[in-house]
PDB file of N, CA and C in Angstrom:
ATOM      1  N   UNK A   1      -8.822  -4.650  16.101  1.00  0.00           N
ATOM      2  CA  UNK A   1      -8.011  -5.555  16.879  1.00  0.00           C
ATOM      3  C   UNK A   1      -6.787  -4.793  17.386  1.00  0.00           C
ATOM      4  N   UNK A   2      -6.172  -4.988  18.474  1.00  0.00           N
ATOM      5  CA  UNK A   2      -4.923  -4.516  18.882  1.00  0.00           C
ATOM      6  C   UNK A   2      -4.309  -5.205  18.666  1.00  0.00           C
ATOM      7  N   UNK A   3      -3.126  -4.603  18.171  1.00  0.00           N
ATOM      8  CA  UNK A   3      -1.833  -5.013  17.376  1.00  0.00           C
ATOM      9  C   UNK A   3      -0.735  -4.466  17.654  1.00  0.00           C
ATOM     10  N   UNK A   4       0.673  -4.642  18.182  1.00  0.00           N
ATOM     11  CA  UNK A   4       1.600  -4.570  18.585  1.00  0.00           C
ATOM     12  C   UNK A   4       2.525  -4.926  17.657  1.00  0.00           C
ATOM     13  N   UNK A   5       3.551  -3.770  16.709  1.00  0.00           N
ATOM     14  CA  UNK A   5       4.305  -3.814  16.458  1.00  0.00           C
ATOM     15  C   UNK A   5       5.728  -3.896  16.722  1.00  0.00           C
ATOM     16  N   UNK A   6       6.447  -4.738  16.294  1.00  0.00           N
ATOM     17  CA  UNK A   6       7.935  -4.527  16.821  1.00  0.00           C
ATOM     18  C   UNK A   6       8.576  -5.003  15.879  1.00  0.00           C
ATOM     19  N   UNK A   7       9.661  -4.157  15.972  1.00  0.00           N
ATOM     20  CA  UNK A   7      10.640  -3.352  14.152  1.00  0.00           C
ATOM     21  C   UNK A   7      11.695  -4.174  15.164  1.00  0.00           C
ATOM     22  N   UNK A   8      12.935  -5.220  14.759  1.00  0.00           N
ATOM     23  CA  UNK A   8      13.973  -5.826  15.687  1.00  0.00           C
ATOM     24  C   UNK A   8      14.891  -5.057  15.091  1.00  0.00           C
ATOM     25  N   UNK A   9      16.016  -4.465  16.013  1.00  0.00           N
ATOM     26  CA  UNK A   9      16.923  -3.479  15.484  1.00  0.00           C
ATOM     27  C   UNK A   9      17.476  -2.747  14.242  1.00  0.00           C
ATOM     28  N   UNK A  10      15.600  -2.443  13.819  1.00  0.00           N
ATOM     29  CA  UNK A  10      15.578  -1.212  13.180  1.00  0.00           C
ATOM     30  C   UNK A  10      14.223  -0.478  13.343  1.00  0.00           C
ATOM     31  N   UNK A  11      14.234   0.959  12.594  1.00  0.00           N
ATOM     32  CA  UNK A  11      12.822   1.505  12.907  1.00  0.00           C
ATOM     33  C   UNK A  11      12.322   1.304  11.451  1.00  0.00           C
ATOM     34  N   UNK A  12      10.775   0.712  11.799  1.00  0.00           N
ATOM     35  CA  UNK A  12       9.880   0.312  10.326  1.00  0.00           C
ATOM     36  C   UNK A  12       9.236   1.501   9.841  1.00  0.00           C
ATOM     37  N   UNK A  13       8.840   2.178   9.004  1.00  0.00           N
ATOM     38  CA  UNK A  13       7.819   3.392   8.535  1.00  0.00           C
ATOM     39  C   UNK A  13       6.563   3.255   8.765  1.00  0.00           C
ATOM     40  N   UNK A  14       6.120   4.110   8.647  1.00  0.00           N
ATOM     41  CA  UNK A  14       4.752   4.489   9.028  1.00  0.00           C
ATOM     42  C   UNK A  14       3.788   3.428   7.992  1.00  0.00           C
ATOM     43  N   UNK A  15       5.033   4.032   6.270  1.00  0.00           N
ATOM     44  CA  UNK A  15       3.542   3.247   5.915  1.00  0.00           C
ATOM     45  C   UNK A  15       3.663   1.622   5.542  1.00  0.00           C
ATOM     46  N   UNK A  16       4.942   1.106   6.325  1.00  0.00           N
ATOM     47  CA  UNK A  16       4.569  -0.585   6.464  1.00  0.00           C
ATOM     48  C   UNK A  16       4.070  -1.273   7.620  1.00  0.00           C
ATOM     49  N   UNK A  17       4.410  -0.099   8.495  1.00  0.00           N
ATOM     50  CA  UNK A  17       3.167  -0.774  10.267  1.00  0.00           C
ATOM     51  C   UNK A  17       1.799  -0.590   9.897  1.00  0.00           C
ATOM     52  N   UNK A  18       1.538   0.329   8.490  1.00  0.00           N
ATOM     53  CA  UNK A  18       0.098   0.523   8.558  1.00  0.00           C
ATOM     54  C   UNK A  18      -0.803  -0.497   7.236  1.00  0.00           C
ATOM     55  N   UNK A  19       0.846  -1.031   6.379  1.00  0.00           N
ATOM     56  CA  UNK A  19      -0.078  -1.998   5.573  1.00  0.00           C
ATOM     57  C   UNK A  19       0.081  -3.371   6.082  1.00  0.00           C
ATOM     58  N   UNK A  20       0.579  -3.197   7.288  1.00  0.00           N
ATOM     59  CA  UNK A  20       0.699  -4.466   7.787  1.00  0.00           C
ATOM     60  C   UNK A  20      -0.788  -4.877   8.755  1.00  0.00           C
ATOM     61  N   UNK A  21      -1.032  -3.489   9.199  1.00  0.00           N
ATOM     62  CA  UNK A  21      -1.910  -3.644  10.496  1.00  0.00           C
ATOM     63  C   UNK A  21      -3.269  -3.526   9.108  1.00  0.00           C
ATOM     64  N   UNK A  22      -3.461  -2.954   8.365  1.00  0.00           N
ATOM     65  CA  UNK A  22      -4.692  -3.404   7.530  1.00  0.00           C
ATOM     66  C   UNK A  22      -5.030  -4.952   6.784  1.00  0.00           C
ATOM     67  N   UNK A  23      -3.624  -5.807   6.350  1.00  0.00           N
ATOM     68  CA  UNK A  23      -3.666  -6.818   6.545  1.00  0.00           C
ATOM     69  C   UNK A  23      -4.087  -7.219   7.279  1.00  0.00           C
ATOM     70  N   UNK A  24      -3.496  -7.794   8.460  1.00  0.00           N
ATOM     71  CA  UNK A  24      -3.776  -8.507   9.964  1.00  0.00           C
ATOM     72  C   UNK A  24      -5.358  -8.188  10.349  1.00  0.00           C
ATOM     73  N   UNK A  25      -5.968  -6.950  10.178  1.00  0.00           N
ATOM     74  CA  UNK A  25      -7.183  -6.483  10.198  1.00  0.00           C
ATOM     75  C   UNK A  25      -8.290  -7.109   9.735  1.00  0.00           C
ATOM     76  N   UNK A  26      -7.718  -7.595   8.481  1.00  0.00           N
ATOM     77  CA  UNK A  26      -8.894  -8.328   7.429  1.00  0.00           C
ATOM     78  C   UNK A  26      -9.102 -10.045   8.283  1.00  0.00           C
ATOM     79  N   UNK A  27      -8.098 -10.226   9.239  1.00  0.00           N
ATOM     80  CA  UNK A  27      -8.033 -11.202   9.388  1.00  0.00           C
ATOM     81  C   UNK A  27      -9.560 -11.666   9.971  1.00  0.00           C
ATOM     82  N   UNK A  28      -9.905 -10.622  11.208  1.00  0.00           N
ATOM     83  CA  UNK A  28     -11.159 -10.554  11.677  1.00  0.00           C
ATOM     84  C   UNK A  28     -12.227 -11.302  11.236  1.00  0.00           C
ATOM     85  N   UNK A  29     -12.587 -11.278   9.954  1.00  0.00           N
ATOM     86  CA  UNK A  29     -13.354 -11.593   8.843  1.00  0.00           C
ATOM     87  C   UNK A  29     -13.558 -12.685   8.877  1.00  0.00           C
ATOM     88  N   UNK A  30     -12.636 -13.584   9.448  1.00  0.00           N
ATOM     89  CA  UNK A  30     -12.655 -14.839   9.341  1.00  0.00           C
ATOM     90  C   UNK A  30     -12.954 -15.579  10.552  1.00  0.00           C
ATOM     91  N   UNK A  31     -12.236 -14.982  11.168  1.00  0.00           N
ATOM     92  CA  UNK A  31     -12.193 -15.335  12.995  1.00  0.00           C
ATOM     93  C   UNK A  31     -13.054 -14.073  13.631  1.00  0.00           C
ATOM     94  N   UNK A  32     -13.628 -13.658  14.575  1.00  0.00           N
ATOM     95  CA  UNK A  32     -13.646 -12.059  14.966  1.00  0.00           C
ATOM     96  C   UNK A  32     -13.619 -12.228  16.277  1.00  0.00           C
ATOM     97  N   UNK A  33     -13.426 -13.210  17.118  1.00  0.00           N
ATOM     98  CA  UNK A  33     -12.967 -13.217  18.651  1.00  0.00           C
ATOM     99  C   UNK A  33     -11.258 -13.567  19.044  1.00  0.00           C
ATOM    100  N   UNK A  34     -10.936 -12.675  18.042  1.00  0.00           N
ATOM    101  CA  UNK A  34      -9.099 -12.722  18.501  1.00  0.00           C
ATOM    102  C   UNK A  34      -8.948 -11.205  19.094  1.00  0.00           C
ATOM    103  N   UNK A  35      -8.129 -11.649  20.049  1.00  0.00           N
ATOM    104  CA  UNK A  35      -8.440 -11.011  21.439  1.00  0.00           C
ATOM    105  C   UNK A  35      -6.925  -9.752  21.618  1.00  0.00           C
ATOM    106  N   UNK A  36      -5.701 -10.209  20.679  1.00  0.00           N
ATOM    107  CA  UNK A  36      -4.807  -9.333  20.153  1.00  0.00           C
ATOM    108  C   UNK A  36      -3.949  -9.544  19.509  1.00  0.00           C
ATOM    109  N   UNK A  37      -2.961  -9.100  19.287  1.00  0.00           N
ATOM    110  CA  UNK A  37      -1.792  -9.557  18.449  1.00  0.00           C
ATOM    111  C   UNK A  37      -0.502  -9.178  18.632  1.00  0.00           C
ATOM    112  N   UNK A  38       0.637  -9.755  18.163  1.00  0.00           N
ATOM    113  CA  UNK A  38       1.448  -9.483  17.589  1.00  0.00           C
ATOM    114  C   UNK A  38       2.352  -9.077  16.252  1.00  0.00           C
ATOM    115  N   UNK A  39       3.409  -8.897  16.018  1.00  0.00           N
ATOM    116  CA  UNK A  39       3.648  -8.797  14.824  1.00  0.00           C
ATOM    117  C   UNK A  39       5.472  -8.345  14.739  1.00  0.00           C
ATOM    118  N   UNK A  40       6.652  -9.498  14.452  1.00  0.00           N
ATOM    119  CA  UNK A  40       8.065  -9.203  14.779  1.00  0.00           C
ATOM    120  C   UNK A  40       8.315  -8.982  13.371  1.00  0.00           C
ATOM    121  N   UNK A  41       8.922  -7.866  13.047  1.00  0.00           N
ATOM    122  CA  UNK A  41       9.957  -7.844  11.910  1.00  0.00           C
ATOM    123  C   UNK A  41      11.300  -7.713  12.299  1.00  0.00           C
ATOM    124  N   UNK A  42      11.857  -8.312  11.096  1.00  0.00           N
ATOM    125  CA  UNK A  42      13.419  -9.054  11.432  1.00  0.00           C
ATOM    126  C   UNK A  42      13.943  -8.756  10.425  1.00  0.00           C
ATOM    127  N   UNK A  43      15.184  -8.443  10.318  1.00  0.00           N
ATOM    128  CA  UNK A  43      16.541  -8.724   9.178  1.00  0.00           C
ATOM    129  C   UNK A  43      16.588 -10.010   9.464  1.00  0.00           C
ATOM    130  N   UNK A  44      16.989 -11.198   8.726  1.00  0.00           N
ATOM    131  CA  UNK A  44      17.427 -12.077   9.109  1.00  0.00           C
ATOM    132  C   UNK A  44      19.016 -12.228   8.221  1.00  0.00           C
ATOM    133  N   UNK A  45      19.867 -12.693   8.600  1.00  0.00           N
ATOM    134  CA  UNK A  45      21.278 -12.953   8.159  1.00  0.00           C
ATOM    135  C   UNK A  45      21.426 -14.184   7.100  1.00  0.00           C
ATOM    136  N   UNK A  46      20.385 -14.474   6.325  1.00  0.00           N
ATOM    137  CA  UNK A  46      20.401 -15.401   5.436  1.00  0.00           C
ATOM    138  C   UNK A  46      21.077 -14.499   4.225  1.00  0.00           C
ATOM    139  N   UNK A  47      22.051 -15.735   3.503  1.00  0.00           N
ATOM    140  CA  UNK A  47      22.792 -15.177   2.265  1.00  0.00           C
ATOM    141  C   UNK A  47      21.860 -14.809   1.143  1.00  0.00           C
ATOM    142  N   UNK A  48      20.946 -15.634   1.132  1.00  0.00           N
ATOM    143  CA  UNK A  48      20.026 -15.240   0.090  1.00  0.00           C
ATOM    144  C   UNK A  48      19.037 -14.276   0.288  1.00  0.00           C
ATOM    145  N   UNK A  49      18.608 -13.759  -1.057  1.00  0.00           N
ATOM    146  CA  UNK A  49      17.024 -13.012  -1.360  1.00  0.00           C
ATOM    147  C   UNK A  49      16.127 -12.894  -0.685  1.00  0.00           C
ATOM    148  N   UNK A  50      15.542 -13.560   0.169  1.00  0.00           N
ATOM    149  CA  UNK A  50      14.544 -13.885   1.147  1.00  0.00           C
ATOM    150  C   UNK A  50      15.480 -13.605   2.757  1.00  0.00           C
ATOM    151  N   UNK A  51      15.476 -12.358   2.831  1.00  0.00           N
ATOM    152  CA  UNK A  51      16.428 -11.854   4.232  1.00  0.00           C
ATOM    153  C   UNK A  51      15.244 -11.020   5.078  1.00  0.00           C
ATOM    154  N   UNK A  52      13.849 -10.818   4.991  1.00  0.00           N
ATOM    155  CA  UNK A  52      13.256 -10.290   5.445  1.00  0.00           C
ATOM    156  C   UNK A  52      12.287 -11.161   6.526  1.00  0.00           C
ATOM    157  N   UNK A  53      11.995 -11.383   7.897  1.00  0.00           N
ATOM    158  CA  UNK A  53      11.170 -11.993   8.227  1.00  0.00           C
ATOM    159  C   UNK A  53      10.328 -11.253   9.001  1.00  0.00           C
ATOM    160  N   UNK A  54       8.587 -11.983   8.273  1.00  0.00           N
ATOM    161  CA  UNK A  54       7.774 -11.310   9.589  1.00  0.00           C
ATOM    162  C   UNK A  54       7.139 -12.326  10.397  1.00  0.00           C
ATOM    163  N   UNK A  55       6.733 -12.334  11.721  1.00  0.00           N
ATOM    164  CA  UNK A  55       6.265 -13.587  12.599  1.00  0.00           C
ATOM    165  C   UNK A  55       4.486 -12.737  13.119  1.00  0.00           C
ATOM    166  N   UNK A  56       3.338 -13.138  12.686  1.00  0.00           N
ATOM    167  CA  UNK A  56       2.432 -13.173  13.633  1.00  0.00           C
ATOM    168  C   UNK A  56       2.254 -14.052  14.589  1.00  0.00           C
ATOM    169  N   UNK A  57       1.616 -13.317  15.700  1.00  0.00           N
ATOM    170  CA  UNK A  57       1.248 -14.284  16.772  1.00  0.00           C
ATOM    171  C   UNK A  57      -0.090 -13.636  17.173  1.00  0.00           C
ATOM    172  N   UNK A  58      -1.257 -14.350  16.874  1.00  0.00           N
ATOM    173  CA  UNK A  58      -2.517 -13.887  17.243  1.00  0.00           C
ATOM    174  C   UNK A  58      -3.306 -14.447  18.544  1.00  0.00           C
ATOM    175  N   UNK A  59      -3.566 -14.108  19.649  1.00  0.00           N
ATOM    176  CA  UNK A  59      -4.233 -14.694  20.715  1.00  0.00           C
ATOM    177  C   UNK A  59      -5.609 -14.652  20.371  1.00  0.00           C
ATOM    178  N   UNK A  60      -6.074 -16.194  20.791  1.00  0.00           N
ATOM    179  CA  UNK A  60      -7.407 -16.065  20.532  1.00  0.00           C
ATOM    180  C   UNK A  60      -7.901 -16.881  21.733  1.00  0.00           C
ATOM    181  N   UNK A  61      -9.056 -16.854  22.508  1.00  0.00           N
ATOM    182  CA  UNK A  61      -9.741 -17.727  23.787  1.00  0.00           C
ATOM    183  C   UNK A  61      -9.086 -19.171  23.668  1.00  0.00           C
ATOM    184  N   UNK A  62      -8.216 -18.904  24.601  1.00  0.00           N
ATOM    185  CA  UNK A  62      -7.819 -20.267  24.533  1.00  0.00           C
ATOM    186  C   UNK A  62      -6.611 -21.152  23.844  1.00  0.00           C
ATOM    187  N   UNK A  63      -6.315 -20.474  23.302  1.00  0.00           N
ATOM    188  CA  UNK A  63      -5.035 -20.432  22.617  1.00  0.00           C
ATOM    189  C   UNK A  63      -4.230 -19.443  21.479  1.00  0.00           C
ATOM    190  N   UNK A  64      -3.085 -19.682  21.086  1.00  0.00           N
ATOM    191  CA  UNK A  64      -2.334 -18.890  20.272  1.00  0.00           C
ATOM    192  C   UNK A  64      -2.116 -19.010  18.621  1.00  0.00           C
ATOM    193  N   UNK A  65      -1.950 -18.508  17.961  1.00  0.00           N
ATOM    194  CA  UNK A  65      -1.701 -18.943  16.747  1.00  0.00           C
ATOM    195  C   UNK A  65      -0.822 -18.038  16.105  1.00  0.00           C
ATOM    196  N   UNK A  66       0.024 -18.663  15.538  1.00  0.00           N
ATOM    197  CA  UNK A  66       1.297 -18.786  15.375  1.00  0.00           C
ATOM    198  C   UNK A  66       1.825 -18.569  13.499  1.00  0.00           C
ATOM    199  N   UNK A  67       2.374 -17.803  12.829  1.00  0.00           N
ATOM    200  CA  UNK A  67       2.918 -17.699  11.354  1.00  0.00           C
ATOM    201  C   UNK A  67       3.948 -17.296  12.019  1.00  0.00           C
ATOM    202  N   UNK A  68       4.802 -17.432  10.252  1.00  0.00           N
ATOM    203  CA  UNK A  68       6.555 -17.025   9.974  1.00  0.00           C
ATOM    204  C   UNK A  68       6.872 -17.064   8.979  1.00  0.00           C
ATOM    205  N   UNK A  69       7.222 -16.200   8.070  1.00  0.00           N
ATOM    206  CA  UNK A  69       7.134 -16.075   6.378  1.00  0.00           C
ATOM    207  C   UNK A  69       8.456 -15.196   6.425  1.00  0.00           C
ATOM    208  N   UNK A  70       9.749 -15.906   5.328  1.00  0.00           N
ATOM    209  CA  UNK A  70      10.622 -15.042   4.857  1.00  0.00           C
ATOM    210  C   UNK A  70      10.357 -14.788   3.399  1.00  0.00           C
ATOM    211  N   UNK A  71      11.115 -13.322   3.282  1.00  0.00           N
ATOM    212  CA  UNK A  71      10.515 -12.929   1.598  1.00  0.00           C
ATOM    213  C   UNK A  71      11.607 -11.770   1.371  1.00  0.00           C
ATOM    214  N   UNK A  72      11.944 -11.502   0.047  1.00  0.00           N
ATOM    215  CA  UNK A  72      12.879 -10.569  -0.296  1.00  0.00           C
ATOM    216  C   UNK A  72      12.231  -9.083   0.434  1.00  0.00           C
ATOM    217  N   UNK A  73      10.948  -8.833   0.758  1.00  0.00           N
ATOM    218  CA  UNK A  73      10.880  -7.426   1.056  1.00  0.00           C
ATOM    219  C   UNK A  73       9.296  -8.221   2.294  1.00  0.00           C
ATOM    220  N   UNK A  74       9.321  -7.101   2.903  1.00  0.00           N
ATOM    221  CA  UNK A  74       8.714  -6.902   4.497  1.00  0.00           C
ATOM    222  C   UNK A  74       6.985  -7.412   3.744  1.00  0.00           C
ATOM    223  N   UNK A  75       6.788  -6.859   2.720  1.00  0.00           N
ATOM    224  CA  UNK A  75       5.202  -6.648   2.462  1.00  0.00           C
ATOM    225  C   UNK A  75       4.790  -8.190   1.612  1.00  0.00           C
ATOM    226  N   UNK A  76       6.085  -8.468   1.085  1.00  0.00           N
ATOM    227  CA  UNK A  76       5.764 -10.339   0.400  1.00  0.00           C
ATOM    228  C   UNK A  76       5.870 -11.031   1.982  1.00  0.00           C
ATOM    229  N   UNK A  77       6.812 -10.599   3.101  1.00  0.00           N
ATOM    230  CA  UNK A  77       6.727 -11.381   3.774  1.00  0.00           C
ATOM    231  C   UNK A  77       5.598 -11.510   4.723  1.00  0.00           C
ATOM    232  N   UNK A  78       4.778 -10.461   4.873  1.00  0.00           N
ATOM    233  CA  UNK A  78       3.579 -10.062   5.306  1.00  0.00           C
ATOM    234  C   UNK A  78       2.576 -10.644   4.702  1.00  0.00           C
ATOM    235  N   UNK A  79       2.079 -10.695   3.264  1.00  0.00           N
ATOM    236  CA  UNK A  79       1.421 -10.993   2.681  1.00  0.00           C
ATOM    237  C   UNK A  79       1.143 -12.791   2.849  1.00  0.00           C
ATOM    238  N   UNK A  80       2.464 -13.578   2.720  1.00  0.00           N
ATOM    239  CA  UNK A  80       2.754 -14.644   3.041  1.00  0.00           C
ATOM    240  C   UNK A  80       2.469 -15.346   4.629  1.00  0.00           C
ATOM    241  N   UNK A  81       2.733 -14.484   5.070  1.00  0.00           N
ATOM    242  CA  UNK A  81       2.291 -14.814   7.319  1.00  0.00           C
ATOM    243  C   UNK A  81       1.029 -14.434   7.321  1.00  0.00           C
ATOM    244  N   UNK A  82       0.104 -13.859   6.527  1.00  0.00           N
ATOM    245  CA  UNK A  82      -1.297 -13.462   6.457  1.00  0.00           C
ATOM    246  C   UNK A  82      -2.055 -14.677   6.255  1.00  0.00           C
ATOM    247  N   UNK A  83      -1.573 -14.705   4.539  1.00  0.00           N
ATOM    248  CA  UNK A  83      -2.305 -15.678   4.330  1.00  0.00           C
ATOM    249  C   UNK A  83      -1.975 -17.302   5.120  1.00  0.00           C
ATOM    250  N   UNK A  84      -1.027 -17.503   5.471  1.00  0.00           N
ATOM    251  CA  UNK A  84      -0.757 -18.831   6.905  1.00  0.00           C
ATOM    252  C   UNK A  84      -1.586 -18.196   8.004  1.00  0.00           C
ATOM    253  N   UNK A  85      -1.932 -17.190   8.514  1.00  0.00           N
ATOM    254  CA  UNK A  85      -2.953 -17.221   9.614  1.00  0.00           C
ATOM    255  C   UNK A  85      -4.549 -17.081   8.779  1.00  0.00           C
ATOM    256  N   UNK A  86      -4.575 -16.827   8.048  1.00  0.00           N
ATOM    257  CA  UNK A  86      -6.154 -16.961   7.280  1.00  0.00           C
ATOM    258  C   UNK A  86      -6.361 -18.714   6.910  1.00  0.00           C
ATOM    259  N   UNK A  87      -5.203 -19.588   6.793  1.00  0.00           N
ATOM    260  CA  UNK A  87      -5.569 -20.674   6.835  1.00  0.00           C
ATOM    261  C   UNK A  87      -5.956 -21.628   8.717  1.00  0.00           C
ATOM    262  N   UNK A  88      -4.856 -20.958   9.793  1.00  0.00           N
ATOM    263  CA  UNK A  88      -5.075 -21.591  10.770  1.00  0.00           C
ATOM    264  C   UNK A  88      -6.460 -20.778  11.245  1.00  0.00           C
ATOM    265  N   UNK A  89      -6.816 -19.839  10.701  1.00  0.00           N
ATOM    266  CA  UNK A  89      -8.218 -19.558  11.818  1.00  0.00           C
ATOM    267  C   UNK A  89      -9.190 -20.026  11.538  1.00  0.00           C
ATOM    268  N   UNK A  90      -9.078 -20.346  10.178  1.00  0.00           N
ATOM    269  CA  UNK A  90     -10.152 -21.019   9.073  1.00  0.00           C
ATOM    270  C   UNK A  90     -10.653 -22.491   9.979  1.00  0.00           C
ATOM    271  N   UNK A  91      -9.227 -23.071  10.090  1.00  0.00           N
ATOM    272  CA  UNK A  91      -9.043 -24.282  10.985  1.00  0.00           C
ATOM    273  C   UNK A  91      -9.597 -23.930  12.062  1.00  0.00           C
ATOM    274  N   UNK A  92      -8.744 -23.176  12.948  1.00  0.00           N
ATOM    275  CA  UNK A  92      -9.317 -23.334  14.459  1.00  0.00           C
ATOM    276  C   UNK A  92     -10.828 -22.930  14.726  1.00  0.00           C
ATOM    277  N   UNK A  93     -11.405 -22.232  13.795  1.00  0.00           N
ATOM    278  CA  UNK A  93     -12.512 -22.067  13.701  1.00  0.00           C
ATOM    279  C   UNK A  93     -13.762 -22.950  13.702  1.00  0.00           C
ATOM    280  N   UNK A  94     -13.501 -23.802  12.421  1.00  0.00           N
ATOM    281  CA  UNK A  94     -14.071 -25.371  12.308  1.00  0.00           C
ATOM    282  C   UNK A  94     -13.990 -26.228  13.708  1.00  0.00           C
ATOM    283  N   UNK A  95     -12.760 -26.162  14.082  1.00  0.00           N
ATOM    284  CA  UNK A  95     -12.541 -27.091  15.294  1.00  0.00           C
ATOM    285  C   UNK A  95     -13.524 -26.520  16.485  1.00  0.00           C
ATOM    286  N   UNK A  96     -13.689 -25.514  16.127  1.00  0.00           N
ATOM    287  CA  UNK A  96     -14.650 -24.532  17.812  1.00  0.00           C
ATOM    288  C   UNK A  96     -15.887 -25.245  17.439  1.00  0.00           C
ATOM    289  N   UNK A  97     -16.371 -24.698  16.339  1.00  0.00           N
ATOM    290  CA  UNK A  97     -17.737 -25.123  15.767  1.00  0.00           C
ATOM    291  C   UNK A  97     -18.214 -26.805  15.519  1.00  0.00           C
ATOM    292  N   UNK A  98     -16.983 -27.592  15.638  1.00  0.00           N
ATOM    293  CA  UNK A  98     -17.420 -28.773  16.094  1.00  0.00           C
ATOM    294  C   UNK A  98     -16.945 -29.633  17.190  1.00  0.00           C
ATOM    295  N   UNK A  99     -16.605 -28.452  18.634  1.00  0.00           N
ATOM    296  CA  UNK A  99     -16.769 -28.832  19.626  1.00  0.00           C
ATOM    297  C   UNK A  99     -18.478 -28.580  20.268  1.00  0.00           C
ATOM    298  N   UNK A 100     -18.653 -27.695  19.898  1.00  0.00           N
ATOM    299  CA  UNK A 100     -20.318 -26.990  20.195  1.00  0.00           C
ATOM    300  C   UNK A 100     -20.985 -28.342  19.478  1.00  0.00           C
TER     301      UNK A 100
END
């Protein structure tokens, strides 16, 4: 799948664009006609523990689908926006299969 990273005013490492993009990867598995992606990491300015945010946005025929998970570090917050898009494809999936 193509996947488009973007680090928001900072630069991310090699090896969290790459456990991010093997995540997002597995997603396939579930769905396999998503057509590309996104993927925003953020500082966010929250006082608390959970200052890390990541946002997928996966295009698929016909529409978009959409996560947002904050977490003390980039890879809980990843892990967390994963598993919220392994539940909507699960969904949008069902919904295809009982438009057919």
């Amino acid at each position: 799948m193509k996947l488009q990273m973007h680090s928001i005013h900072f630069e991310a490492d090699r090896q969290l664009t790459d456990f991010i993009q093997q995540k997002v990867d597995k997603l396939e598995t579930f769905y396999d006609r998503v057509v590309e992606g996104e993927v925003f990491l953020k500082h966010n300015n929250n006082d608390g523990t959970a200052n890390k945010t990541v946002e997928i946005k996966l295009y698929v025929p016909g529409s978009t689908l959409f996560s947002k998970e904050d977490a003390p570090s980039f890879e809980a917050a990843a892990d967390a926006a994963v598993e919220a898009m392994r539940r909507q494809l699960k969904k949008f999936k069902q919904k295809q299969l009982a438009h057919n």
